[in-house]
Protein backbone atom coordinates (compact mmCIF):
# COMPACT_ATOMS: atom_id res chain seq x y z
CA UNK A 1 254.65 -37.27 -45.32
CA UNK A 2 257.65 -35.24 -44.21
CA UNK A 3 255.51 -33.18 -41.54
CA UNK A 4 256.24 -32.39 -38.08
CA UNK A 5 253.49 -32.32 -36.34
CA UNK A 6 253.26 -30.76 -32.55
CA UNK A 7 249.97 -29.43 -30.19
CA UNK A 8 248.24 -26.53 -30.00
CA UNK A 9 245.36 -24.82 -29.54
CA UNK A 10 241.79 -24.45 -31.04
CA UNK A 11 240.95 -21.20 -33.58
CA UNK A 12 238.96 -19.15 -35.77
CA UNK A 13 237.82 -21.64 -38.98
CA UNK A 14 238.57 -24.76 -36.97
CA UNK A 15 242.04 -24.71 -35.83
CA UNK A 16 243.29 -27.58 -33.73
CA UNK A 17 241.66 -28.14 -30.54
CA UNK A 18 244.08 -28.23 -27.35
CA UNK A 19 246.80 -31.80 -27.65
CA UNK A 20 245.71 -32.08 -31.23
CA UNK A 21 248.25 -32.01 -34.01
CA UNK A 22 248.77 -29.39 -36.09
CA UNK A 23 251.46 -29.03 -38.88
CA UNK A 24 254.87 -27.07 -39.09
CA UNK A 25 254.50 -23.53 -40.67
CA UNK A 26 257.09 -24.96 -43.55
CA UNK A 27 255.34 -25.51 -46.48
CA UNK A 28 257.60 -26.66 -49.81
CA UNK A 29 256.58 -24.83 -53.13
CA UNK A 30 259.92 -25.38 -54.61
CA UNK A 31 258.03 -26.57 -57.81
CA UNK A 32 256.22 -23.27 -57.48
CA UNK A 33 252.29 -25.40 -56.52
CA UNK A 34 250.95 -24.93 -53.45
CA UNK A 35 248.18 -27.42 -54.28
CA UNK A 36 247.77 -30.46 -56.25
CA UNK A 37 244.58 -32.63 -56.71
CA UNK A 38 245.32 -35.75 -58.03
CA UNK A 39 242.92 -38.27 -59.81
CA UNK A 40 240.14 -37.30 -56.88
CA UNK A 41 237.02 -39.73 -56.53
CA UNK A 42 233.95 -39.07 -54.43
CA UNK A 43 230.69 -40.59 -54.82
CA UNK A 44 227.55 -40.46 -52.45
CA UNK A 45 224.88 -43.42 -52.72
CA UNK A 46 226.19 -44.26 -55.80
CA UNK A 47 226.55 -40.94 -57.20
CA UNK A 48 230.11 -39.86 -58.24
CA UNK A 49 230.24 -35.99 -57.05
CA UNK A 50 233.93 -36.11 -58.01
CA UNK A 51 235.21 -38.43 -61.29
CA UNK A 52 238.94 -38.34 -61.07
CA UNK A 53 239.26 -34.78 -60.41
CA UNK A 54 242.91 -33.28 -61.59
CA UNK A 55 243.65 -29.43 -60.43
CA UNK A 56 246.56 -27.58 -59.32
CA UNK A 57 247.16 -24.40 -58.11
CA UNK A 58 250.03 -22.38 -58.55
CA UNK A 59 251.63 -20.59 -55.13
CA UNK A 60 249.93 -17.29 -54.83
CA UNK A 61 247.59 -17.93 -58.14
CA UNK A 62 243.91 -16.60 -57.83
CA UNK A 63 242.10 -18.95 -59.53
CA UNK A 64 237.89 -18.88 -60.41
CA UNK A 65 236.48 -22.09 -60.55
CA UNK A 66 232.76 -22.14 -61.86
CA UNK A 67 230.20 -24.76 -63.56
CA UNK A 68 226.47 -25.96 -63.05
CA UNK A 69 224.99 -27.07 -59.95
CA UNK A 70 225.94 -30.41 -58.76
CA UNK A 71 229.66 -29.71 -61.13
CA UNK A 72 231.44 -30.91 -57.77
CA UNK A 73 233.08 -27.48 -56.85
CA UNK A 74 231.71 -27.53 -52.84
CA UNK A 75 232.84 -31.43 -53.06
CA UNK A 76 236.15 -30.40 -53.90
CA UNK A 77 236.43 -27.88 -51.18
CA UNK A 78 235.47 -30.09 -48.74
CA UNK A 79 238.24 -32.72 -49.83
CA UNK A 80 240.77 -30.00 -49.70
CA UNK A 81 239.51 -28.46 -46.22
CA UNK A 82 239.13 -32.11 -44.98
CA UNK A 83 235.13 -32.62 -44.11
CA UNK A 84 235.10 -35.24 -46.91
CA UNK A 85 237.43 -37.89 -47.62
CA UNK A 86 237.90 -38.92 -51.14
CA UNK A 87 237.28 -43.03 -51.86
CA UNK A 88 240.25 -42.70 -54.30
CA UNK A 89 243.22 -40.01 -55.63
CA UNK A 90 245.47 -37.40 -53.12
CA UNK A 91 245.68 -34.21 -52.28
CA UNK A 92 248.56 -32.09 -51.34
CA UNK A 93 249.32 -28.76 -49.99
CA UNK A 94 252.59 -28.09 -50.84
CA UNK A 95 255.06 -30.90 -51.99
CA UNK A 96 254.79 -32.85 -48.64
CA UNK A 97 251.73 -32.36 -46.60
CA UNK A 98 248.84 -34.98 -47.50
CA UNK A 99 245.87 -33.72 -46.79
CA UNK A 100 243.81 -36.44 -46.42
CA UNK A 101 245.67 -37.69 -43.57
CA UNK A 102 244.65 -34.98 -41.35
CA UNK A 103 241.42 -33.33 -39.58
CA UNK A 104 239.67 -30.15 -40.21
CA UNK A 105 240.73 -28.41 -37.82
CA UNK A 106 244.35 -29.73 -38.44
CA UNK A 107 243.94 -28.42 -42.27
CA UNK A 108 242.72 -25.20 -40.89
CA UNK A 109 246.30 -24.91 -38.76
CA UNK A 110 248.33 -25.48 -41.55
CA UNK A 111 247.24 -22.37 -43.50
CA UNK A 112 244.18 -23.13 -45.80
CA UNK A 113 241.34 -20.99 -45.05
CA UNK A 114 237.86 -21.17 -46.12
CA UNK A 115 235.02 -18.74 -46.44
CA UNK A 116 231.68 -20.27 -46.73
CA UNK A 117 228.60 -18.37 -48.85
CA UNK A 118 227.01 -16.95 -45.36
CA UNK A 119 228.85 -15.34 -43.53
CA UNK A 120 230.04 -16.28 -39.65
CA UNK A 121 230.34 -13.46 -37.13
CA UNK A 122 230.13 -12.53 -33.97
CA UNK A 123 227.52 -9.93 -34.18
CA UNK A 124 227.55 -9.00 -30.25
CA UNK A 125 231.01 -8.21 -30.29
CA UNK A 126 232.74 -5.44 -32.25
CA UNK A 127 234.98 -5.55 -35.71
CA UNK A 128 237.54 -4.77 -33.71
CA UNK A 129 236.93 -8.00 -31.22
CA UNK A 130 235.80 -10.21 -34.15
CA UNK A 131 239.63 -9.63 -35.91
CA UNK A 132 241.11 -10.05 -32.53
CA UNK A 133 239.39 -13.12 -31.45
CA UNK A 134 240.32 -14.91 -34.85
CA UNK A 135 243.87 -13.62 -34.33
CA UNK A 136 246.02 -16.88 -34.66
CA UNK A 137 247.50 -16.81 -30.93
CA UNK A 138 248.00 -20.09 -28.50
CA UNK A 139 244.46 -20.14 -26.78
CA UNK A 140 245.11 -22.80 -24.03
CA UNK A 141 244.77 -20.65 -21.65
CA UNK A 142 242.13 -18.54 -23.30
CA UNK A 143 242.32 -14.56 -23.37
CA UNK A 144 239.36 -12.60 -22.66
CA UNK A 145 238.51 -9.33 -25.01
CA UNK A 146 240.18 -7.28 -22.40
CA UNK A 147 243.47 -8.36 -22.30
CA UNK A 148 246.33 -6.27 -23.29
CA UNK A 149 247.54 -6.48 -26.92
CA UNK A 150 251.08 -5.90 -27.12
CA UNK A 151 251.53 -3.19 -30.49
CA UNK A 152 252.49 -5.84 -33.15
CA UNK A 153 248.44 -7.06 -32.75
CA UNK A 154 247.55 -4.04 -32.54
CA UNK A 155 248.70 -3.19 -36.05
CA UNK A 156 248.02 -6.22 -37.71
CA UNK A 157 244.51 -5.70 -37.11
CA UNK A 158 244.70 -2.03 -38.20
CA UNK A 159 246.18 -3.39 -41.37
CA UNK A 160 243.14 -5.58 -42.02
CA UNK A 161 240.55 -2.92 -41.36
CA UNK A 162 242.07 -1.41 -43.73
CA UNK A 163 242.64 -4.00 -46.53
CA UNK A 164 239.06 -5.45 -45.80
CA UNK A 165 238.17 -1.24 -45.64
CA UNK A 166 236.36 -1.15 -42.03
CA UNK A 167 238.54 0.67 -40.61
CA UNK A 168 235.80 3.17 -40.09
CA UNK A 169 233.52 0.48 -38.37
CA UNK A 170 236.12 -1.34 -36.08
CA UNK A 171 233.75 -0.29 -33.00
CA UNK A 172 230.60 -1.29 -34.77
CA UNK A 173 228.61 -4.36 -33.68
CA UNK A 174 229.23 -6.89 -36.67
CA UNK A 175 225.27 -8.09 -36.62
CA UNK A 176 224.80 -3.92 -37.22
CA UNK A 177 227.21 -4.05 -40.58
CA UNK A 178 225.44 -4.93 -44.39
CA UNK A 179 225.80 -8.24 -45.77
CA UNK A 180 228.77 -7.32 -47.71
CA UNK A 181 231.08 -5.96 -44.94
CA UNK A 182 229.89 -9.09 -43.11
CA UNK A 183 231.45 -10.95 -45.66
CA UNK A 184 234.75 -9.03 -45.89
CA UNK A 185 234.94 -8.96 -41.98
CA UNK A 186 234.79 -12.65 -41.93
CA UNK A 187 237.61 -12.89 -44.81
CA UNK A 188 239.47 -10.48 -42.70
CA UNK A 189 239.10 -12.80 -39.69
CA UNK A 190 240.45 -15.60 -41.86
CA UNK A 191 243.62 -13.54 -42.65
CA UNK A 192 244.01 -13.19 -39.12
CA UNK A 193 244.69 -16.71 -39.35
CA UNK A 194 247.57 -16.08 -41.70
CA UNK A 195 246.32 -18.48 -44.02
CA UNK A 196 248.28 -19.55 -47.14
CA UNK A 197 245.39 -20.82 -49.40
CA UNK A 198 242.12 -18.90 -49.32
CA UNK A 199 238.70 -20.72 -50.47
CA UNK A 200 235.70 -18.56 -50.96
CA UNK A 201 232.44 -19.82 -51.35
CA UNK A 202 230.10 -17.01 -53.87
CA UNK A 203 231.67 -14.30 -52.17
CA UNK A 204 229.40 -12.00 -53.59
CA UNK A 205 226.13 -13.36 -53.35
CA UNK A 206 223.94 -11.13 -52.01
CA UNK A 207 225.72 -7.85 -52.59
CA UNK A 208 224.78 -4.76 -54.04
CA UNK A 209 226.80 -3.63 -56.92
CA UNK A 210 229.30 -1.40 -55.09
CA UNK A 211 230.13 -4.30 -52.91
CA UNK A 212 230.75 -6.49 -55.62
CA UNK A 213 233.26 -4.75 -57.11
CA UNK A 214 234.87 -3.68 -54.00
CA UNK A 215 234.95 -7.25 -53.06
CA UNK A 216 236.69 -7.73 -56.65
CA UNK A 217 239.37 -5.75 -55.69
CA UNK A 218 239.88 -7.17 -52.42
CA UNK A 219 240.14 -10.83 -54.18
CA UNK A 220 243.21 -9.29 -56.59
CA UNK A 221 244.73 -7.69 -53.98
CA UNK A 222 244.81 -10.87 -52.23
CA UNK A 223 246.41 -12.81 -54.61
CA UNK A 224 250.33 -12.98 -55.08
CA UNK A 225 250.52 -12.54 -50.90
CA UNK A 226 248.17 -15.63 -50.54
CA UNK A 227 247.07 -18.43 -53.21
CA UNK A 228 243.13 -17.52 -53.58
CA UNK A 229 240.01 -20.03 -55.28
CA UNK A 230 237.00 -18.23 -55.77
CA UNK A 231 233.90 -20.50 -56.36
CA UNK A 232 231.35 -18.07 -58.17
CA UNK A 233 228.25 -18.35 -60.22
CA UNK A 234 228.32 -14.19 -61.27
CA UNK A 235 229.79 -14.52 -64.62
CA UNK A 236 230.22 -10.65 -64.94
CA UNK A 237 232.21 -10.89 -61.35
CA UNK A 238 234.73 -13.61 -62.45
CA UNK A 239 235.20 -11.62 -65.85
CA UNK A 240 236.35 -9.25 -64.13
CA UNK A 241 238.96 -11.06 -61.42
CA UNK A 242 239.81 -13.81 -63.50
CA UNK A 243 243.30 -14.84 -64.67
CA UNK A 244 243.07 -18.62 -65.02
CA UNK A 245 239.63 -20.28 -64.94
CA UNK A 246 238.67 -23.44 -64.17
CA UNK A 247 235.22 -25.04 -65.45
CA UNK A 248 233.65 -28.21 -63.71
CA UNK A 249 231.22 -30.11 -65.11
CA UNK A 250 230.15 -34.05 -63.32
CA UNK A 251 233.06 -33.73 -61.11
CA UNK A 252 236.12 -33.30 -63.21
CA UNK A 253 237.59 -30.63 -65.21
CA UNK A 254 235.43 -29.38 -68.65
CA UNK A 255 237.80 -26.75 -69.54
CA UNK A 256 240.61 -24.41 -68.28
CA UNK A 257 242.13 -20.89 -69.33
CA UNK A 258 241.31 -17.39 -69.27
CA UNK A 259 237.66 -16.01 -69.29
CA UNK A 260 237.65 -15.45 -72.64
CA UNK A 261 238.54 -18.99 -73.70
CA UNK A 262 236.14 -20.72 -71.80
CA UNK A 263 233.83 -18.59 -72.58
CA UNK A 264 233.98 -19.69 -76.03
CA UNK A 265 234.43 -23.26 -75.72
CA UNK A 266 231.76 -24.80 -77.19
CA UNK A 267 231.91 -27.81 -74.28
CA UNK A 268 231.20 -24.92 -71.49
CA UNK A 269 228.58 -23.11 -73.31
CA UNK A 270 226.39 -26.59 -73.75
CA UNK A 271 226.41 -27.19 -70.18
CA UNK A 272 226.74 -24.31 -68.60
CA UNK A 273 227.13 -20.79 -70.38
CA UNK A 274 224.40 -21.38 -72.61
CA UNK A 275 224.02 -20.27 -76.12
């Protein structure tokens, strides 16, 4: 692996504790992938939740990824986010950076974020402090919610109120916001991170129909300025986000394409879409 690797300190979504490595902010896409997935085996007890698992995702790509329960799709997160280590296969961020080699919280570091289906807040402290206390700064020696933030801060968290549009509720408690703002609040405090690979977990579980779609349009505008897989069992939701699909079905790939091709592949519709 053709990393650097230097210390740092501990962050929002597991970032690396204090003398722990962390990676160099360089990340090669000259072949235009920011993630490969490469022949990936898992199995638990004797049960294979990943069977050579092949996927690759193209450098600022939104990709869905759906199938049945127990398809392997919160397996495969957890290889790429590093809580589970695959028995065979690799997995690379980038053209250089193996991911199996390193922790969590390293992972986290390098610029993969991931947003599980609850959401994580702080719901005694404000929007405001929840965006600034996932802000990806050196917290050795640890800032309290009253230090000064120089103007640079100070507007890229006014640019994520906006994009995540709370602008209006950056001095609300978070527990006091609906589930969906929850949700976009804690995607906002994972772009604080400045993440380069986004993983969301059924972002929209749970929401009302007006937060769906807002959430929709938060996904897309993601995309192109980040690399963005959406795990998501709302069919209607993905139809309407989707450019490239991915179907899993007993841990590897069923099918792959646009909505509308999956959709009609008989394969999908046996085991998953129904008829």
């Amino acid at each position: 692996m053709n990393a650097a690797l230097a210390s740092d300190s501990d962050s929002y979504g597991g970032g690396a504790a204090a003398g722990g490595r962390v990676l160099t902010p360089g990340l090669d896409v000259s072949h235009k992938t920011i993630l490969y997935l490469q022949d990936i085996s898992v199995s638990f007890d004797g049960f294979k939740a990943l069977n050579n698992l092949s996927l690759d995702i193209d450098n600022g790509e939104l990709r869905c990824i759906i199938g049945p329960n127990g398809a392997g799709k919160t397996t495969m997160m957890d290889v790429i986010t590093g809580k589970t280590r695959p028995d065979s296969g690799s997995v690379f961020f980038g053209q250089t950076i193996d991911l199996t080699k390193f922790t969590e919280a390293e992972i986290a570091h390098a610029g993969i974020g991931r947003k599980f289906q609850k959401p994580t807040v702080f719901e005694q402290h404000s929007v405001f402090e929840n965006l600034e206390l996932a802000m990806k700064t050196d917290k050795r020696v640890r800032f309290s919610l009253t230090a000064r933030l120089d103007s640079a801060q100070r507007d890229r968290i006014a640019e994520t109120l906006a994009l995540i549009q709370l602008a209006g509720e950056a001095d609300r408690p978070a527990g006091l916001l609906s589930h969906g703002q929850k949700q976009w609040l804690e995607i906002g405090m994972l772009l604080m991170q400045e993440p380069r690979l986004l993983l969301l977990d059924e972002p929209v579980a749970g929401m009302t129909d007006e937060e769906t779609e807002r959430t929709g349009e938060l996904c897309t505008t993601l995309a192109g300025k980040h690399s963005v897989i959406v795990v998501e069992h709302d069919m209607d939701f993905v139809a309407g986000i989707a450019r490239k699909v991915t179907v899993l079905h007993e841990g590897s790939v069923l099918a792959e394409g646009s909505m509308a091709q999956v959709q009609n592949d008989p394969r999908v519709i046996e085991v998953y879409l129904g008829r």
